[in-house]
Protein backbone atom coordinates (compact mmCIF):
# COMPACT_ATOMS: atom_id res chain seq x y z
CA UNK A 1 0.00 0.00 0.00
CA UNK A 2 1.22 3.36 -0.64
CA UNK A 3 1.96 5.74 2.02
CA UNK A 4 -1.00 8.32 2.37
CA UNK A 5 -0.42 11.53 1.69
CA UNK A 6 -3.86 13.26 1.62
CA UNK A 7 -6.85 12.85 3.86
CA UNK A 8 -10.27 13.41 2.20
CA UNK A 9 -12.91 14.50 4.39
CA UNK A 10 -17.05 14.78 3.80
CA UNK A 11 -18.20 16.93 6.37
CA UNK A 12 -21.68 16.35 7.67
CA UNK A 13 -22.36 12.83 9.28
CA UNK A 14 -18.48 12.50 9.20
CA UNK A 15 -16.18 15.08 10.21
CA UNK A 16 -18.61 17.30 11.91
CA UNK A 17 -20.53 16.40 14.85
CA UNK A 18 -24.10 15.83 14.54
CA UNK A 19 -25.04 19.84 15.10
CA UNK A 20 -23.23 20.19 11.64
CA UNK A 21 -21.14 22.87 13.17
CA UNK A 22 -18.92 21.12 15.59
CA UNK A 23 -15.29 19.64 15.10
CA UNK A 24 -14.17 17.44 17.83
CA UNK A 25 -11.23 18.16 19.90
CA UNK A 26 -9.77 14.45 18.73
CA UNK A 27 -10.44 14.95 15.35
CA UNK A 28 -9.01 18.31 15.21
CA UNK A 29 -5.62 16.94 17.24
CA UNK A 30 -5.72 13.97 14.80
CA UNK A 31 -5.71 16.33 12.03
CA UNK A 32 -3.01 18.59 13.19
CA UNK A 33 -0.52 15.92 13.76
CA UNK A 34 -1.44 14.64 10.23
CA UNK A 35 -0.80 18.14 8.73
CA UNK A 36 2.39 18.67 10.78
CA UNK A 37 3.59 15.26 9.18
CA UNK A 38 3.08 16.71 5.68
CA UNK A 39 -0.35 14.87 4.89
CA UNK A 40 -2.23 17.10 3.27
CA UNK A 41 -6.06 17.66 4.49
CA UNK A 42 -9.17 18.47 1.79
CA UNK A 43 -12.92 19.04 2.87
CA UNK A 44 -15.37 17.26 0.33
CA UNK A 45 -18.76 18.46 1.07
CA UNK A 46 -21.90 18.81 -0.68
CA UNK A 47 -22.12 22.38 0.63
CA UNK A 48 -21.55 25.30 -1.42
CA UNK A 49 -17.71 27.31 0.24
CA UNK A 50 -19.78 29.73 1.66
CA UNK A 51 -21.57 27.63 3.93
CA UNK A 52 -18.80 25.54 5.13
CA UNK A 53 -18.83 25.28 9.02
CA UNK A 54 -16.44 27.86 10.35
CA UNK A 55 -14.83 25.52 12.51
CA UNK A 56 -13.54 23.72 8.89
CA UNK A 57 -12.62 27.22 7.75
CA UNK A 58 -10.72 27.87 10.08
CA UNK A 59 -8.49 24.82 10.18
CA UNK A 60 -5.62 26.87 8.41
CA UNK A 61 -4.17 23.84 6.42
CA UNK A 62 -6.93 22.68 4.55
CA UNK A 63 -6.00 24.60 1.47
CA UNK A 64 -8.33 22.78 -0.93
CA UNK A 65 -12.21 22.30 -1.00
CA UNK A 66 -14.32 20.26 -2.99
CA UNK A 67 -17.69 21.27 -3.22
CA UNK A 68 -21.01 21.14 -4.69
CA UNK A 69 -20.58 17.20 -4.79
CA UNK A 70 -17.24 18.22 -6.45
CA UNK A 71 -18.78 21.04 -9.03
CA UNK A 72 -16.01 23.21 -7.80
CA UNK A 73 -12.62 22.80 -6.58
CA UNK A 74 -10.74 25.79 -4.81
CA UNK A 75 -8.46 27.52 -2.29
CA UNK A 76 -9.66 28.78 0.85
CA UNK A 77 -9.53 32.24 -0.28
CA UNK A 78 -12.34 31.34 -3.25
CA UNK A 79 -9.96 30.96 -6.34
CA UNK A 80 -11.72 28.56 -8.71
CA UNK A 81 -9.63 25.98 -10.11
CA UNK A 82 -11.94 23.34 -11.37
CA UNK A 83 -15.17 23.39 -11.93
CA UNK A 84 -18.05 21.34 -13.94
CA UNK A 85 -20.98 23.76 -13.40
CA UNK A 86 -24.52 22.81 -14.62
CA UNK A 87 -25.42 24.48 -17.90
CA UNK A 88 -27.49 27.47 -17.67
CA UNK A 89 -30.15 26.28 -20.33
CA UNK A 90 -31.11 22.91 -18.03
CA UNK A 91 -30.30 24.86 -14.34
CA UNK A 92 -33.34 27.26 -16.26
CA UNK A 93 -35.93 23.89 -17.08
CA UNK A 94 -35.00 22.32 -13.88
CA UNK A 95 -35.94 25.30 -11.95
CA UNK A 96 -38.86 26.33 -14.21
CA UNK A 97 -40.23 22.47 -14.17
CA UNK A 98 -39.77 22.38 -9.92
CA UNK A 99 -41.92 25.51 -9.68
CA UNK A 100 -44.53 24.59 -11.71
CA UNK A 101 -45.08 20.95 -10.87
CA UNK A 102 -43.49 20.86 -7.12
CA UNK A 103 -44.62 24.24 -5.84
CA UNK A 104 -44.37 22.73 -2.07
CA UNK A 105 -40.70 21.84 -2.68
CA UNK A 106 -38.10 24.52 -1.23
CA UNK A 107 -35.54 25.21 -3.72
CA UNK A 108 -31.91 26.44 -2.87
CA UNK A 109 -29.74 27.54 -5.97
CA UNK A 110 -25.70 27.17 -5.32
CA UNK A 111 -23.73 29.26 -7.81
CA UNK A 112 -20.18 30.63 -7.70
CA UNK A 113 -20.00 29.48 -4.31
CA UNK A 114 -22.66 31.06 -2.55
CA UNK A 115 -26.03 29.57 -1.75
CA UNK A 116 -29.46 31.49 -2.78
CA UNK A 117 -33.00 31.12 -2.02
CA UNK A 118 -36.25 32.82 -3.19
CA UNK A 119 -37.90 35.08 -0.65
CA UNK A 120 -40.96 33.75 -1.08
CA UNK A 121 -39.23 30.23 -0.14
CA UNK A 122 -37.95 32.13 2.97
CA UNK A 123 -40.94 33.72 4.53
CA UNK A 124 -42.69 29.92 4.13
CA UNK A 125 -39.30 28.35 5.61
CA UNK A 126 -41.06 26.51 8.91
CA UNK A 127 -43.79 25.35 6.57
CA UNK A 128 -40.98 23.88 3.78
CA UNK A 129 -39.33 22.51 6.21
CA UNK A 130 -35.85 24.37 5.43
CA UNK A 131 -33.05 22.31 8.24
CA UNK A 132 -32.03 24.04 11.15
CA UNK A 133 -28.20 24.71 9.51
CA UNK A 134 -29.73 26.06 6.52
CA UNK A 135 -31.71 28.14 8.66
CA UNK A 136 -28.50 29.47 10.59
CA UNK A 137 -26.43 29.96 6.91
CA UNK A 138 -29.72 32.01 5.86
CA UNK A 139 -30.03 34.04 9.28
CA UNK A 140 -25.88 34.43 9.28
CA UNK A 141 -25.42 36.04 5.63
CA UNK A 142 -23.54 32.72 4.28
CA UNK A 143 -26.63 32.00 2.40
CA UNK A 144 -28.24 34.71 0.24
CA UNK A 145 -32.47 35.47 0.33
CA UNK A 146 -32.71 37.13 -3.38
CA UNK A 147 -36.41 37.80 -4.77
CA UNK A 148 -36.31 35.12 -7.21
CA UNK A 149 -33.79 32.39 -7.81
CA UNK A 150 -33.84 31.92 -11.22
CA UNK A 151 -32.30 35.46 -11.86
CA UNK A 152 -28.83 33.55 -10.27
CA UNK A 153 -28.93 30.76 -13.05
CA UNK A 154 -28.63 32.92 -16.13
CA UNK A 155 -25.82 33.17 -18.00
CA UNK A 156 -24.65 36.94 -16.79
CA UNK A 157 -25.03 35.64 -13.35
CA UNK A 158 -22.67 33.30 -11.80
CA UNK A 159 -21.71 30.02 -13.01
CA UNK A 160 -24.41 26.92 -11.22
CA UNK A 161 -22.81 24.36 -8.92
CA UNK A 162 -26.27 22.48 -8.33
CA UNK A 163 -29.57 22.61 -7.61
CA UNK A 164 -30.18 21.43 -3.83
CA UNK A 165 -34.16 20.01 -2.51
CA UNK A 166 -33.34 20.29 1.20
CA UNK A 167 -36.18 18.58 1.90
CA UNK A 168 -38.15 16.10 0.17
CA UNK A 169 -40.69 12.89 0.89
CA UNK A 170 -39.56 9.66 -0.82
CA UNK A 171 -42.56 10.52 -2.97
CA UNK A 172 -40.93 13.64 -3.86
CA UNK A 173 -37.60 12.28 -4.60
CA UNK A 174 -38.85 9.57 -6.66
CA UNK A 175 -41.17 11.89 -8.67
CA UNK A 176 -38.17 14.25 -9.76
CA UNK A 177 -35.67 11.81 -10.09
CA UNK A 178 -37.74 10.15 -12.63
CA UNK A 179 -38.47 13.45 -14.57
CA UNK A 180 -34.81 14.25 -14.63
CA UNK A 181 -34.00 11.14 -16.52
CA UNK A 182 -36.42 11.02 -18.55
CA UNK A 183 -35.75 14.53 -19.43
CA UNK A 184 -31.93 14.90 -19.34
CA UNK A 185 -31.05 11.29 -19.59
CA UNK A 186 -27.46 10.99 -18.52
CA UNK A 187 -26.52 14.78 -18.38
CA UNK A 188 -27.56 15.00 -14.51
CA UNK A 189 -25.89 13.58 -11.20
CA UNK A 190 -28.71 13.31 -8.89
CA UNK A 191 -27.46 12.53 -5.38
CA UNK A 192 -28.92 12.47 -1.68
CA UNK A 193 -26.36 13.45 0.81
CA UNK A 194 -28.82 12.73 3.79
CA UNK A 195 -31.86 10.97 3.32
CA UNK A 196 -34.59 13.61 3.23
CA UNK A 197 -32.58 15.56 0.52
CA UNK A 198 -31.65 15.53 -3.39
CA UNK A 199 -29.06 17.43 -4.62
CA UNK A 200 -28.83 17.98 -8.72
CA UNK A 201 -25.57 18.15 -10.42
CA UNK A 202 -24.03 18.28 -13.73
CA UNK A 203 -23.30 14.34 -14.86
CA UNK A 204 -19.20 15.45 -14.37
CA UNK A 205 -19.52 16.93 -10.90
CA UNK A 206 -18.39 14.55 -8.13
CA UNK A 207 -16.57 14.52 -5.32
CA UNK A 208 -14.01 11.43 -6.84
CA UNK A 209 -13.85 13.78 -9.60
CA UNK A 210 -13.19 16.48 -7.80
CA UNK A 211 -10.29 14.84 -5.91
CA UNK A 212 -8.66 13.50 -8.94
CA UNK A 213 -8.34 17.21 -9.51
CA UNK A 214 -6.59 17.88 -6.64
CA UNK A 215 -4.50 15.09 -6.59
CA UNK A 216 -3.42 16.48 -10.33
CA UNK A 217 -2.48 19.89 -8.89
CA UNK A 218 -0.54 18.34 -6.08
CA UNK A 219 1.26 15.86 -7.88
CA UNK A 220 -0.08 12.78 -6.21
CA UNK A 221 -2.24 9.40 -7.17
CA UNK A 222 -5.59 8.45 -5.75
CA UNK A 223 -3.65 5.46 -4.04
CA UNK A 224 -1.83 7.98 -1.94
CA UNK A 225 -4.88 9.69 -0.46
CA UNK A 226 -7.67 8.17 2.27
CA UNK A 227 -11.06 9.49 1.67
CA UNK A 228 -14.29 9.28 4.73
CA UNK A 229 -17.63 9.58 3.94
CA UNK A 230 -21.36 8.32 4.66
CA UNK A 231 -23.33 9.47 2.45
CA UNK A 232 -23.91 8.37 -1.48
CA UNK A 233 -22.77 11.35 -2.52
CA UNK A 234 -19.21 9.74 -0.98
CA UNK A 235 -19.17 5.87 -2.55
CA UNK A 236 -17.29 7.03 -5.52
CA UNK A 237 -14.33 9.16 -3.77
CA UNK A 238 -14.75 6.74 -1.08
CA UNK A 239 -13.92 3.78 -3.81
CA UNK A 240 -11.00 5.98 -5.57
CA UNK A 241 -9.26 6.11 -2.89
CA UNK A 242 -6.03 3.92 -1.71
CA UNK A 243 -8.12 3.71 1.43
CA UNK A 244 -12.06 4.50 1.84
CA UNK A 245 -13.03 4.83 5.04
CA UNK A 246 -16.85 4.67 5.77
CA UNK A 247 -18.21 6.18 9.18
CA UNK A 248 -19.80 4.17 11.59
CA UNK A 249 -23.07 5.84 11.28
CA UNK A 250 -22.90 5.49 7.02
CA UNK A 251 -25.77 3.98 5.02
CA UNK A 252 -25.41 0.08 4.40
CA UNK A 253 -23.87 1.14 0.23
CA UNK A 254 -21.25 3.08 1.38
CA UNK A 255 -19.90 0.85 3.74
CA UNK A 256 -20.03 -2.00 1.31
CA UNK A 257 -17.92 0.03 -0.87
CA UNK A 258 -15.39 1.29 2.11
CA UNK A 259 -12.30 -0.80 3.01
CA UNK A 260 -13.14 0.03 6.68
CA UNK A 261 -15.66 0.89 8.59
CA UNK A 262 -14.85 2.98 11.41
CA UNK A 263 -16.61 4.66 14.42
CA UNK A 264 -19.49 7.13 14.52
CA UNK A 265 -19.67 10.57 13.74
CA UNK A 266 -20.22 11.08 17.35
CA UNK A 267 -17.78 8.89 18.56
CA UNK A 268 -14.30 10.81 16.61
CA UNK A 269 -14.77 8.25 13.77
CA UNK A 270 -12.23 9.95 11.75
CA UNK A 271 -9.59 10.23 14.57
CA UNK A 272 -9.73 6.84 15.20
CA UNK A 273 -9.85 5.62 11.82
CA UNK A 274 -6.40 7.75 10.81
CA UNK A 275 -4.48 6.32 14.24
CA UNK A 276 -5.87 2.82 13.82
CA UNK A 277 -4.93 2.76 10.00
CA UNK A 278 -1.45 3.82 10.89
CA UNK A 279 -1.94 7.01 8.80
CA UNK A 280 -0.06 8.86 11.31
């Protein structure tokens, strides 16, 4: 096995601590003796880079983020290296189709890494169900109330990472998966990154694709790097990987696909897993 040189990190349900805001004082102290041994550290999240956790944004070695499901890679300070944004033309019908035949489902639009919803989505956010650490990007500023959402996916706007359904019934899910395919065919990654959620990408974006990026601009192979996940969203990165590490609180899939399943979110899965694998 090679010797890792890059830790790959999901955030929610793995790194972070069930509040979705908390790093653990053993995860951080695994980290930091990881990063003072020259391993390099990368969040892969679903969120857009404005609405990762402080706590991650502050760690000051993680110079590289994958977000959007891997739509974007980039520095800390914002810089745009990669990216495999959705094209305007089906971010328009997706959007246009959701509000005409799913006007109960809240809509957030992620583009050039902030994260916008409509107003009229906002004052009817208890009602739609919009998750408490949406709620606090929202109420913070990270996230970005506009009048109407669609005005962010044109092509003199900013460039779309994905189209997020932060909550949906399996009903729902179902229902707009199927249109999607049957629209778009292949050109859409549709992923759920918790179970009451679907997140819409472009058929490129993913979060193995979006390390392979960073592995090219660091000079290193996929067999050097450990990625942790739990989520579907993280089988692919979580299969690239020389290791794949799935949490112990991941759904049954990923940890079919991991080479080790470690502890729970809760329980400083990712510090254990990085001692215990002999990664440091």
């Amino acid at each position: 096995m090679a010797p890792i040189k890059l830790i790959a990190l999901d955030l929610d349900g793995t790194l972070l601590m069930d509040d979705h805001e908390t790093v653990s004082p053993a995860n951080r102290a695994a980290l930091d003796e990881a990063a003072a041994h020259g391993i390099h550290v990368v969040a892969a999240t679903g969120r857009s880079l404005s609405a990762v956790a402080p706590a991650v944004r502050a760690i000051p070695y993680i110079r590289y983020f994958i977000t959007c499901n891997g739509s974007s890679v980039t520095r800390r300070d914002g810089t745009v290296l990669r990216r495999a944004a959705l094209p305007y033309d089906i971010t328009e019908e997706i959007l246009a189709h959701l509000e005409r035949e799913e006007p109960e489902l809240l809509v957030e639009l992620c583009a050039g890494g902030q994260m916008f919803l409509s107003r009229a989505h906002w004052e009817r956010r208890e009602e739609l169900h919009l998750p408490p650490y949406h709620l606090h990007a929202f109420r913070s500023g990270t996230g970005v109330v506009v009048e109407n959402i669609r005005h962010y996916a044109e092509p003199n706007a900013f460039p779309v990472e994905k189209v997020n359904l932060p909550f949906v019934t399996p009903e729902q899910k179902a229902s707009v998966k199927a249109w999607g395919r049957e629209r778009f065919g292949d050109a859409l990654r549709m992923v759920s990154t918790l179970p009451y959620n679907l997140e819409i990408n472009d058929r490129r974006a993913s979060k193995s694709w979006g390390l392979r990026q960073v592995c090219e601009i660091l000079g290193l192979s996929p067999a050097e790097c450990i990625a942790f996940g739990d989520a579907d969203n993280d089988t692919d990165m979580i299969k690239l990987a020389g290791i794949g590490v799935a949490m112990g609180n991941a759904l049954d899939e990923v940890k079919a696909a991991a080479d080790f399943v470690t502890r729970r979110n809760e329980e400083d899965g990712v510090a254990f897993a990085v001692r215990h694998l002999g990664v440091i």
